[in-house]
Protein backbone atom coordinates (compact mmCIF):
# COMPACT_ATOMS: atom_id res chain seq x y z
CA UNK A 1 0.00 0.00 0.00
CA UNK A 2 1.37 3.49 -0.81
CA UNK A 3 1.43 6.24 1.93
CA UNK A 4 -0.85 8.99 1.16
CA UNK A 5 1.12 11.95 -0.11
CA UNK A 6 2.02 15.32 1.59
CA UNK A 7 0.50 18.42 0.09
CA UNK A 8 2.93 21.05 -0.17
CA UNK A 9 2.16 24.04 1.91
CA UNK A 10 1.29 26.71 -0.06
CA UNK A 11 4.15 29.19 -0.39
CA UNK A 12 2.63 33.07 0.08
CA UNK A 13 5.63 34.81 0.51
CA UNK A 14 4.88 36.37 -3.10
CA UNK A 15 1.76 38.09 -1.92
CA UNK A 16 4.32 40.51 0.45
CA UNK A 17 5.74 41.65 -2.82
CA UNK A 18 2.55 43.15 -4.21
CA UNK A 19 1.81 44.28 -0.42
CA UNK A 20 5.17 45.76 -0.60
CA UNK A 21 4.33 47.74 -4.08
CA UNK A 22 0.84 48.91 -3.40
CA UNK A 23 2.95 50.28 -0.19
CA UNK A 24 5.31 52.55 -1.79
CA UNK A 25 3.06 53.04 -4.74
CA UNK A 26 0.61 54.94 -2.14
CA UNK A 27 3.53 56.35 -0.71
CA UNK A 28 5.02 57.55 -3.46
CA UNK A 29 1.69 59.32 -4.63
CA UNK A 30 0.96 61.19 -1.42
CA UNK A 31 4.38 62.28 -0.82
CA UNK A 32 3.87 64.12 -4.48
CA UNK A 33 0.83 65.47 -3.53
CA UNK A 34 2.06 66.70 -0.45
CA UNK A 35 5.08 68.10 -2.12
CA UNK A 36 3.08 69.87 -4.55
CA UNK A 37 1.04 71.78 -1.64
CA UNK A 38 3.99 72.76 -0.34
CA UNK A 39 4.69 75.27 -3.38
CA UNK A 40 1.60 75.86 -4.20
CA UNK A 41 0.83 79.93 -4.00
CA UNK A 42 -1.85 81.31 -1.48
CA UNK A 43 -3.28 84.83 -1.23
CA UNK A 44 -1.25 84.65 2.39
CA UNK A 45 2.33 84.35 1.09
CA UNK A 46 1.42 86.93 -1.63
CA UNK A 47 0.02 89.06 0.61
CA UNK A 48 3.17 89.09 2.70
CA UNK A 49 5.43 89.23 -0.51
CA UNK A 50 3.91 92.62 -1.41
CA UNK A 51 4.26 94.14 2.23
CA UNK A 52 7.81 92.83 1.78
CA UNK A 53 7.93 94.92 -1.63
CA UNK A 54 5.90 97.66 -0.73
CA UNK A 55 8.69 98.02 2.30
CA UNK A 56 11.58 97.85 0.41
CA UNK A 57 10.62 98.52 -3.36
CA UNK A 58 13.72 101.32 -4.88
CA UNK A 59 12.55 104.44 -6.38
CA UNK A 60 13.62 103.61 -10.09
CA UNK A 61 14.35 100.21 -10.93
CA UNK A 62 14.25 98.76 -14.09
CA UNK A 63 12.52 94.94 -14.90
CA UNK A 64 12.89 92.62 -17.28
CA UNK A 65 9.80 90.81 -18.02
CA UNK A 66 10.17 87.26 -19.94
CA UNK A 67 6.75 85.80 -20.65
CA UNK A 68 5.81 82.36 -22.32
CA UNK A 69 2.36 81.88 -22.41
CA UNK A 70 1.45 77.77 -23.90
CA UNK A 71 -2.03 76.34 -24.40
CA UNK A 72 -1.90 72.10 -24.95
CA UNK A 73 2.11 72.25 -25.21
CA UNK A 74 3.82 70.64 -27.71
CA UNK A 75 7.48 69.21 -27.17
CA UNK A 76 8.83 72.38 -28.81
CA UNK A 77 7.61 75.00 -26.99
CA UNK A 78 6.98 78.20 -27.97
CA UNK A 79 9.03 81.26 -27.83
CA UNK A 80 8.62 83.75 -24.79
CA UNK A 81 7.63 86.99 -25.85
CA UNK A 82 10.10 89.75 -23.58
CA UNK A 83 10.02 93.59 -22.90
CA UNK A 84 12.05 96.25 -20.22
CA UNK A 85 10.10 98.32 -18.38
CA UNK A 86 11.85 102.02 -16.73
CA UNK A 87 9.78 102.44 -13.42
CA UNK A 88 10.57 105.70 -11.51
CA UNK A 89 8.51 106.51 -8.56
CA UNK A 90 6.12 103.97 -9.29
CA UNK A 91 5.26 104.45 -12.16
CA UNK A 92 5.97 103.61 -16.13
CA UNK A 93 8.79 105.50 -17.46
CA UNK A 94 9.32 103.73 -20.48
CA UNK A 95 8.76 100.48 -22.08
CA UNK A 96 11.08 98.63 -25.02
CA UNK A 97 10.66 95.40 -26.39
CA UNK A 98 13.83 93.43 -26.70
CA UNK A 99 15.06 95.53 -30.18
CA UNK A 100 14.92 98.76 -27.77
CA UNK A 101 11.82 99.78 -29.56
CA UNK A 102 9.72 101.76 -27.81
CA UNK A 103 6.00 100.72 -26.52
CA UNK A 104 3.17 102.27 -25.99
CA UNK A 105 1.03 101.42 -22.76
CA UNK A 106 -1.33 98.78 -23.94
CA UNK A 107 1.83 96.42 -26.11
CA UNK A 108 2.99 95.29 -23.16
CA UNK A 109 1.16 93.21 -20.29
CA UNK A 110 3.23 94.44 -17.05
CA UNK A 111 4.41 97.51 -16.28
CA UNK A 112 5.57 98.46 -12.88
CA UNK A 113 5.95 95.16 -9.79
CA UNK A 114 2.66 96.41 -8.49
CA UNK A 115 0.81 95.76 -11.60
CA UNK A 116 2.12 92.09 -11.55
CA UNK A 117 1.35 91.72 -8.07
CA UNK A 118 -1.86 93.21 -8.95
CA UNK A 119 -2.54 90.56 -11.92
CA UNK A 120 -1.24 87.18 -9.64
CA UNK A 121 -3.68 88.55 -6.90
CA UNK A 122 -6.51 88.93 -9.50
CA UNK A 123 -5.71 85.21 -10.88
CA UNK A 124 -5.35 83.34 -6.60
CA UNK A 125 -9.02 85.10 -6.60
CA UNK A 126 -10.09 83.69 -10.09
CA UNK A 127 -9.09 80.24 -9.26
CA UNK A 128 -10.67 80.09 -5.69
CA UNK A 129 -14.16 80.44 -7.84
CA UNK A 130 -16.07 77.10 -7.39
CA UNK A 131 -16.43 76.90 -11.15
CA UNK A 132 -12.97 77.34 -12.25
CA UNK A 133 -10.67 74.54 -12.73
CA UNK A 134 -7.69 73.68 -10.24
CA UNK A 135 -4.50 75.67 -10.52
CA UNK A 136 -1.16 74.86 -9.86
CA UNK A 137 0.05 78.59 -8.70
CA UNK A 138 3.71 79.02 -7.85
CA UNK A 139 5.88 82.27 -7.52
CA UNK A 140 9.32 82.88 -6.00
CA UNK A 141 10.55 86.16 -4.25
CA UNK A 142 13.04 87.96 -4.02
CA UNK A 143 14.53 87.64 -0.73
CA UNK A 144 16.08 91.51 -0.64
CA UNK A 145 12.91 93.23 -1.41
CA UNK A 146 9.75 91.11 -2.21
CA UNK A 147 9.83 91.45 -5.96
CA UNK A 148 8.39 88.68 -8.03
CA UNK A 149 11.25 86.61 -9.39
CA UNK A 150 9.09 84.08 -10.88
CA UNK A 151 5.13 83.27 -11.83
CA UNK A 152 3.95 80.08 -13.18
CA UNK A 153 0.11 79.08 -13.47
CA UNK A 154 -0.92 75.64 -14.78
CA UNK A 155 -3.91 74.31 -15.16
CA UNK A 156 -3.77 70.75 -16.24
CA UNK A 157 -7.72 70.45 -16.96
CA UNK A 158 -7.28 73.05 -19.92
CA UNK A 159 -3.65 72.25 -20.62
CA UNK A 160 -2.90 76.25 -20.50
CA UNK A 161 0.55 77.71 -18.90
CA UNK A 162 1.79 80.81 -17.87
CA UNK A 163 5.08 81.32 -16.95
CA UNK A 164 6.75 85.06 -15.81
CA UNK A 165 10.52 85.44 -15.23
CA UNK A 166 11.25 88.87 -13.66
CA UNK A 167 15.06 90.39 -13.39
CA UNK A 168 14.83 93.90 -11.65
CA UNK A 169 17.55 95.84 -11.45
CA UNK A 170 17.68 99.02 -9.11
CA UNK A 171 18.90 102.20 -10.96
CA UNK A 172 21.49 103.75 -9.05
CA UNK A 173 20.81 106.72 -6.41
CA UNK A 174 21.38 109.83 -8.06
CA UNK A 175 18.76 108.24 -10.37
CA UNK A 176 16.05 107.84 -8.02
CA UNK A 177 14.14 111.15 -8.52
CA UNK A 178 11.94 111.32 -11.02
CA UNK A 179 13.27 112.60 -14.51
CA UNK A 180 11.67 115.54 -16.21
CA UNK A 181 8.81 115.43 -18.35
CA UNK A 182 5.63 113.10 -18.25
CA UNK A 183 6.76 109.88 -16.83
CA UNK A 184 4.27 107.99 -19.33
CA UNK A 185 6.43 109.01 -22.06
CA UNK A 186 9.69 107.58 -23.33
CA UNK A 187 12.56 109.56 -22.09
């Protein structure tokens, strides 16, 4: 007579693997989410920004502006459009595109900080409408005197992107009083 055979216990050691996965798979996802908060902009941090500016913002200054501006980007991009703008006490001294030609209020999207500031406040309020589509909203700042350094708004649902690079340079001290004749004018 033959002896019954043994059944082989069943060997689940492969199940921890998948356990394993799904582990750092979840992991993996929230710590990206969670990331992503981090940088994500909120009327408080601007808010504090602009006192930051508003505190320490030079008389004359002049800023760069470097704008792209994509909607459903395609792997080669499109070229940012660019402009200087002459700010003296606030307001727009001048404005030249990258040729030094001169524009006239209207070619040009930002003028002085405050009107940036002004437009990144007015888009944190358009995106907190219950009808608009999530954002990603991130900005950097300056760390000397509040100024926007850089602006980028995504929003993944309509595949549109904004980005703003900002380099301000202060105009020197004997420069800081306003020059003579209608500061909406080129000089």
């Amino acid at each position: 007579m033959a002896a019954p055979s043994q059944a082989k216990p069943l060997n689940r050691t492969w199940i921890w693997v998948f356990v394993v996965l799904a582990g750092l798979t979840t992991s993996g996802i929230a710590w990206e989410v969670w990331f992503n908060q981090r940088q994500q902009l909120t009327p408080e941090i601007l808010a504090a920004a602009r006192r930051h500016w508003d505190e320490n913002r030079p008389n004359a200054y002049r800023v760069y502006y470097t704008i792209k501006r994509e909607s459903n980007p395609d792997l080669a991009g499109v070229a940012p459009e660019g402009y200087q703008v002459h700010v003296v006490n606030g307001q727009v001294f001048s404005a030249t595109d990258p040729k030094g030609q001169p524009l006239q209020p209207g070619q040009y999207q930002f003028g002085s900080m405050e009107s940036l500031f002004d437009f990144i406040a007015s888009r944190l309020q358009d995106d907190a409408r219950r009808d608009s589509p999530r954002a990603f909203v991130k900005a950097t700042f300056d760390p000397a005197d509040g100024h926007v350094s850089n602006f980028v708004h995504s929003v993944t649902r309509t595949r549109e992107r904004l980005e703003v690079s900002v380099k301000l340079t202060r105009e020197a001290d004997e420069r800081d009083q306003a020059p003579s004749g209608n500061p909406a004018s080129p000089p």
